[in-house]
Protein backbone atom coordinates (compact mmCIF):
# COMPACT_ATOMS: atom_id res chain seq x y z
CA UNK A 1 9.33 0.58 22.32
CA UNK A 2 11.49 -0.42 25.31
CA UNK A 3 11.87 -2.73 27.93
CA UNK A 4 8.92 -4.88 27.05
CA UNK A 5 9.59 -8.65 27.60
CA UNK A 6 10.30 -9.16 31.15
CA UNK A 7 9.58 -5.69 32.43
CA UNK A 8 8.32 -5.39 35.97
CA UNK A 9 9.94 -8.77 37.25
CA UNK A 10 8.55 -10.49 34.15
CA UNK A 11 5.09 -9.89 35.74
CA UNK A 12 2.25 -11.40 33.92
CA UNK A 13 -0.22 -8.52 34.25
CA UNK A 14 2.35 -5.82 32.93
CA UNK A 15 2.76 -8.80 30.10
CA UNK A 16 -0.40 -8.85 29.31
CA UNK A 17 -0.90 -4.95 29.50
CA UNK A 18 1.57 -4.79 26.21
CA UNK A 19 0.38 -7.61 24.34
CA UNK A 20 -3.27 -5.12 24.85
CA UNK A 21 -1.70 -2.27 23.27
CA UNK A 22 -0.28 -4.35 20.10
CA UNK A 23 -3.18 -6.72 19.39
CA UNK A 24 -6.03 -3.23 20.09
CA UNK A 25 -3.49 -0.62 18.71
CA UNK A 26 -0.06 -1.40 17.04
CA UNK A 27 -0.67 -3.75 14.53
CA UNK A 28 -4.51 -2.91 13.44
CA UNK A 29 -2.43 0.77 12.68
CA UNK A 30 0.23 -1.03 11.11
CA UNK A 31 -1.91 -2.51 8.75
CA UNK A 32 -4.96 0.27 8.21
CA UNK A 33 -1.73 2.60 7.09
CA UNK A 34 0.06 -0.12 5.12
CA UNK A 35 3.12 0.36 7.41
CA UNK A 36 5.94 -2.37 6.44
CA UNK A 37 8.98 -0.59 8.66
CA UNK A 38 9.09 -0.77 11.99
CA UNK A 39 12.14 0.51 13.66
CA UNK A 40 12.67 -0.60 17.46
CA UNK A 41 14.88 1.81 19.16
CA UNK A 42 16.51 -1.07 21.91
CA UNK A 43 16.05 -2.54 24.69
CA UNK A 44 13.88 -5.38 23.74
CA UNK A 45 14.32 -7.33 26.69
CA UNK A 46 14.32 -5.87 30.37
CA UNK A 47 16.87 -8.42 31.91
CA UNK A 48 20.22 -8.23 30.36
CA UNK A 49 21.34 -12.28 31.28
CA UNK A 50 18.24 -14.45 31.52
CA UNK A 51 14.50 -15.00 29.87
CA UNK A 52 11.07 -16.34 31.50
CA UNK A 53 10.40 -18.69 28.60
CA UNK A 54 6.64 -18.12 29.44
CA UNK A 55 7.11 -14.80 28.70
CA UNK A 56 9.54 -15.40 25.31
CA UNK A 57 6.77 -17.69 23.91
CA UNK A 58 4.28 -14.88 24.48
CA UNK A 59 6.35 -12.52 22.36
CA UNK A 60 7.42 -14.77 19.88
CA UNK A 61 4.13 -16.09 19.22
CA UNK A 62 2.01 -13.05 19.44
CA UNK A 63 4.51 -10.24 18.19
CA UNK A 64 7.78 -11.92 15.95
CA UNK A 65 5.63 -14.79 14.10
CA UNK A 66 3.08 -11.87 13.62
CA UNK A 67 5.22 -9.52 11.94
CA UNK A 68 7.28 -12.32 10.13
CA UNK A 69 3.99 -13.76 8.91
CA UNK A 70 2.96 -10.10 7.12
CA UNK A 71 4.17 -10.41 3.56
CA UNK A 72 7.16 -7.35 3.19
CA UNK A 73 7.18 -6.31 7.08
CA UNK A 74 10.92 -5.57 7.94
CA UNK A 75 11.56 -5.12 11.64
CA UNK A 76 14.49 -2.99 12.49
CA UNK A 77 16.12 -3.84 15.93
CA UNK A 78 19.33 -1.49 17.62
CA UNK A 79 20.57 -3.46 20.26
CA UNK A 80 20.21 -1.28 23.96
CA UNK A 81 22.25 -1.94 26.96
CA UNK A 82 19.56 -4.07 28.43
CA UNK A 83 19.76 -6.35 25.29
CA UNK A 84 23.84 -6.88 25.07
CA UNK A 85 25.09 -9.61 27.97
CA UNK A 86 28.20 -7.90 28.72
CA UNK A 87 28.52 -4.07 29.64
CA UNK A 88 31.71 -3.82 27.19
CA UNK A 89 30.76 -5.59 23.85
CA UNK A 90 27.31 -6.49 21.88
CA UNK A 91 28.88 -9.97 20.52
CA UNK A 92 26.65 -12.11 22.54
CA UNK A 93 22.88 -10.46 22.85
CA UNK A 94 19.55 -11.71 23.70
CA UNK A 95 18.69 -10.43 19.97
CA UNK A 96 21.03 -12.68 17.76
CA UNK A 97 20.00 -15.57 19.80
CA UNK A 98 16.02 -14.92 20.14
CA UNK A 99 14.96 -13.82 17.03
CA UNK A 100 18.52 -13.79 14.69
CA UNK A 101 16.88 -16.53 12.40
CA UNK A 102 13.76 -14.71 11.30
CA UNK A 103 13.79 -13.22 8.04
CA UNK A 104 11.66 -10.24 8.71
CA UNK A 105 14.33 -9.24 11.60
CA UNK A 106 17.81 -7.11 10.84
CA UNK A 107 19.94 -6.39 13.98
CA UNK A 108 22.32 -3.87 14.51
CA UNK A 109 25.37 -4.05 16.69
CA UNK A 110 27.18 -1.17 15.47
CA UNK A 111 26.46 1.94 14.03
CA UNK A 112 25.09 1.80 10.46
CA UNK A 113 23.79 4.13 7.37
CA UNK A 114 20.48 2.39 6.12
CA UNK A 115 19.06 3.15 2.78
CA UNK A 116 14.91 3.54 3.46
CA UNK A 117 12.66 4.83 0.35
CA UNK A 118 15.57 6.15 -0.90
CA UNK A 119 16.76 8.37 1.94
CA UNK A 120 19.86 7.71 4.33
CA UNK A 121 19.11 7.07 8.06
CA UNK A 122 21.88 6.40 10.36
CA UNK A 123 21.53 3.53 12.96
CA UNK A 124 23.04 3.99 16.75
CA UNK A 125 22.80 1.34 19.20
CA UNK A 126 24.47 1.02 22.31
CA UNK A 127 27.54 2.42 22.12
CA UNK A 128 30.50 1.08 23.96
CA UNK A 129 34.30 0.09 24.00
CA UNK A 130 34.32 -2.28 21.19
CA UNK A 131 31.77 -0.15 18.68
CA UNK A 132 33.07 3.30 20.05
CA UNK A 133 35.58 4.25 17.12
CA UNK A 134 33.43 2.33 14.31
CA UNK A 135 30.48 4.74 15.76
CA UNK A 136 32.32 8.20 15.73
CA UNK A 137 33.56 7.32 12.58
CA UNK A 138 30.17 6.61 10.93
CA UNK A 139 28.71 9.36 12.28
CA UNK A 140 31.20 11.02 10.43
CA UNK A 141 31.00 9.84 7.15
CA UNK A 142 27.59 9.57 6.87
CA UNK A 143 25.00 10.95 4.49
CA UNK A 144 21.80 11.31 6.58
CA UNK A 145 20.64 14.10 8.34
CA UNK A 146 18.39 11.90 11.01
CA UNK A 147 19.27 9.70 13.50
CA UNK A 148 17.80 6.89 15.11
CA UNK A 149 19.32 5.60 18.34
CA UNK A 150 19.94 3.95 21.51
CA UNK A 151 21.94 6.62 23.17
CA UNK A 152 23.26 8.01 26.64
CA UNK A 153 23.70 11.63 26.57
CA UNK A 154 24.28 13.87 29.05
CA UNK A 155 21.79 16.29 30.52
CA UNK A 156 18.79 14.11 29.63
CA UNK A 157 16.09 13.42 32.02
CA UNK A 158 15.95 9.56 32.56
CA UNK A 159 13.19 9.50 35.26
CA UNK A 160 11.61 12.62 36.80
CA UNK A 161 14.40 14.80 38.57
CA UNK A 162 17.01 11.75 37.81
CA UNK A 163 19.70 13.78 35.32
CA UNK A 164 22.10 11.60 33.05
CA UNK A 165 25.53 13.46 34.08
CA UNK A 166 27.36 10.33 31.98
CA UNK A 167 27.23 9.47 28.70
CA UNK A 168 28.12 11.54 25.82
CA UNK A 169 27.98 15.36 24.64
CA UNK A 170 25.13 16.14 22.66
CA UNK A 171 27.44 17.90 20.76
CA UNK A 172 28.19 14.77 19.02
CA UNK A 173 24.96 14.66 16.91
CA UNK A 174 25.29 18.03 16.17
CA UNK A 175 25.13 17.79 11.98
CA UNK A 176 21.63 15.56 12.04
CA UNK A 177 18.86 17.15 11.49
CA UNK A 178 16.95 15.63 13.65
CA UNK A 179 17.84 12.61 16.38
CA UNK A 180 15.12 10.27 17.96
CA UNK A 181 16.60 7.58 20.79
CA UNK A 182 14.96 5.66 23.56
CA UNK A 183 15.73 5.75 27.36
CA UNK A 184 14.61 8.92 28.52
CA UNK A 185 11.08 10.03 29.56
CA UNK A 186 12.12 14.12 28.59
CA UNK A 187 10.44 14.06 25.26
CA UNK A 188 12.12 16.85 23.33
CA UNK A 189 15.74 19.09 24.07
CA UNK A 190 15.44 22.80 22.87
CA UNK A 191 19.00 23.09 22.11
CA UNK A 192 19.05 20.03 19.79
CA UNK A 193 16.49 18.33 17.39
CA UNK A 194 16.50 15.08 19.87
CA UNK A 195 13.37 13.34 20.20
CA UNK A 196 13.54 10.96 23.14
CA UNK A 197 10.90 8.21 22.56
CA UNK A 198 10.42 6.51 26.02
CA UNK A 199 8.25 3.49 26.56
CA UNK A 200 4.42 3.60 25.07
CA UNK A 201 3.03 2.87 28.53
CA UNK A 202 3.77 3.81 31.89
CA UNK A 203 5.13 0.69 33.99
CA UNK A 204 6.50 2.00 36.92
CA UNK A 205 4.18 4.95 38.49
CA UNK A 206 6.44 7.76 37.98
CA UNK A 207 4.97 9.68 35.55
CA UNK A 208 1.33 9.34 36.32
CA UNK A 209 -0.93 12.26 35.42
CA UNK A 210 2.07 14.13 34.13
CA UNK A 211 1.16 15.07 30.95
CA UNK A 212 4.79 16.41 30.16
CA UNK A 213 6.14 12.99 29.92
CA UNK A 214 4.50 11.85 27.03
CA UNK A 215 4.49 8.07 25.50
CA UNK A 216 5.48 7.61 22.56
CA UNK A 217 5.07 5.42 19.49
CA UNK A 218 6.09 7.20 15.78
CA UNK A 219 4.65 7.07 12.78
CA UNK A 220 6.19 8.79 9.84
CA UNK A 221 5.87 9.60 6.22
């Protein structure tokens, strides 16, 4: 999931479009599978310093009371670039001060090895000047062997043709396993175990009727 509330100039038809896939998809899987993690990989918001409040009541009505209102759902949020107000720290983000209060909700600002079933995941949001050396460090240190994140790495495809020359190595998540982040429509990269889970729907055109940009949603075991 990415870029959902406000996407498309906050338009009310693309608005509409996701609440279709949630209330006719997402949450009727959720629930015949007995899902109670969901981890969003950033990017909540599309616009980094304001919110239609039309559109916030939308989402908090049909999507945060929703999940907070299913007994045991935990909702996992890494904060993207689109959700942090400033380019150079996560302190103030549209996360912590839409949805900080709900119990069902844990935000991440920095990088972060999280205990599920039993098995260590690490966390990577956004990473930037003031998480940077907290984030190489954990990556270090950590136990797991997958990695869930909001990442810029170089050689990605973020649209079709458009290369990411900045960022970092992908050398960097070389011990995991396997590494799923957000932001890119390539779905897979042959020389690493990356995963690059872009938006579930197509909002902008550019990938229509190419089947080898894939949307994705995961479910795993």
């Amino acid at each position: 999931m990415i870029h959902t509330f406000g996407a498309r100039g906050e338009n009310p038809y693309i608005n509409d479009y996701f609440h279709k896939f949630y209330d006719e998809l997402f949450f009727p899987y959720l629930k015949d599978n007995n899902i109670k993690t969901i981890v969003h990989l950033g990017d909540v918001v599309d616009r980094r310093k304001f919110m239609n409040f039309s559109v916030w009541n939308s989402w908090r009505t049909k999507f945060f009371d929703r999940i907070n209102n299913e007994k045991d759902m935990t909702l996992h949020i890494l904060l993207g670039n689109h959700d942090i107000y400033h380019k150079n720290t996560s302190d103030i983000n549209a996360m912590d001060e839409l949805v900080g209060s709900y119990p069902c909700v844990k935000i991440y600002r920095n990088a972060t090895e999280v205990l599920m079933d039993g098995i260590p995941y690490i966390f990577i949001p956004w990473i930037n000047s003031s998480n940077e050396e907290n984030t190489f460090k954990t990556i270090q240190e950590t136990r797991a062997t997958i990695a869930f994140g909001h990442l810029e790495i170089q050689g990605f495809e973020m649209d079709r043709g458009n290369i990411c020359k900045t960022g970092y190595n992908r050398s960097l998540f070389n011990k995991f396993e396997k590494v799923y982040t957000t932001g890119y429509s390539i779905a897979w990269s042959e020389e690493l175990e990356i995963d690059a889970i872009s938006i579930y729907l197509d909002i902008t055109g550019k990938h229509f009727g190419d089947i080898t940009h894939p949307k994705f949603t995961y479910a795993a075991d």
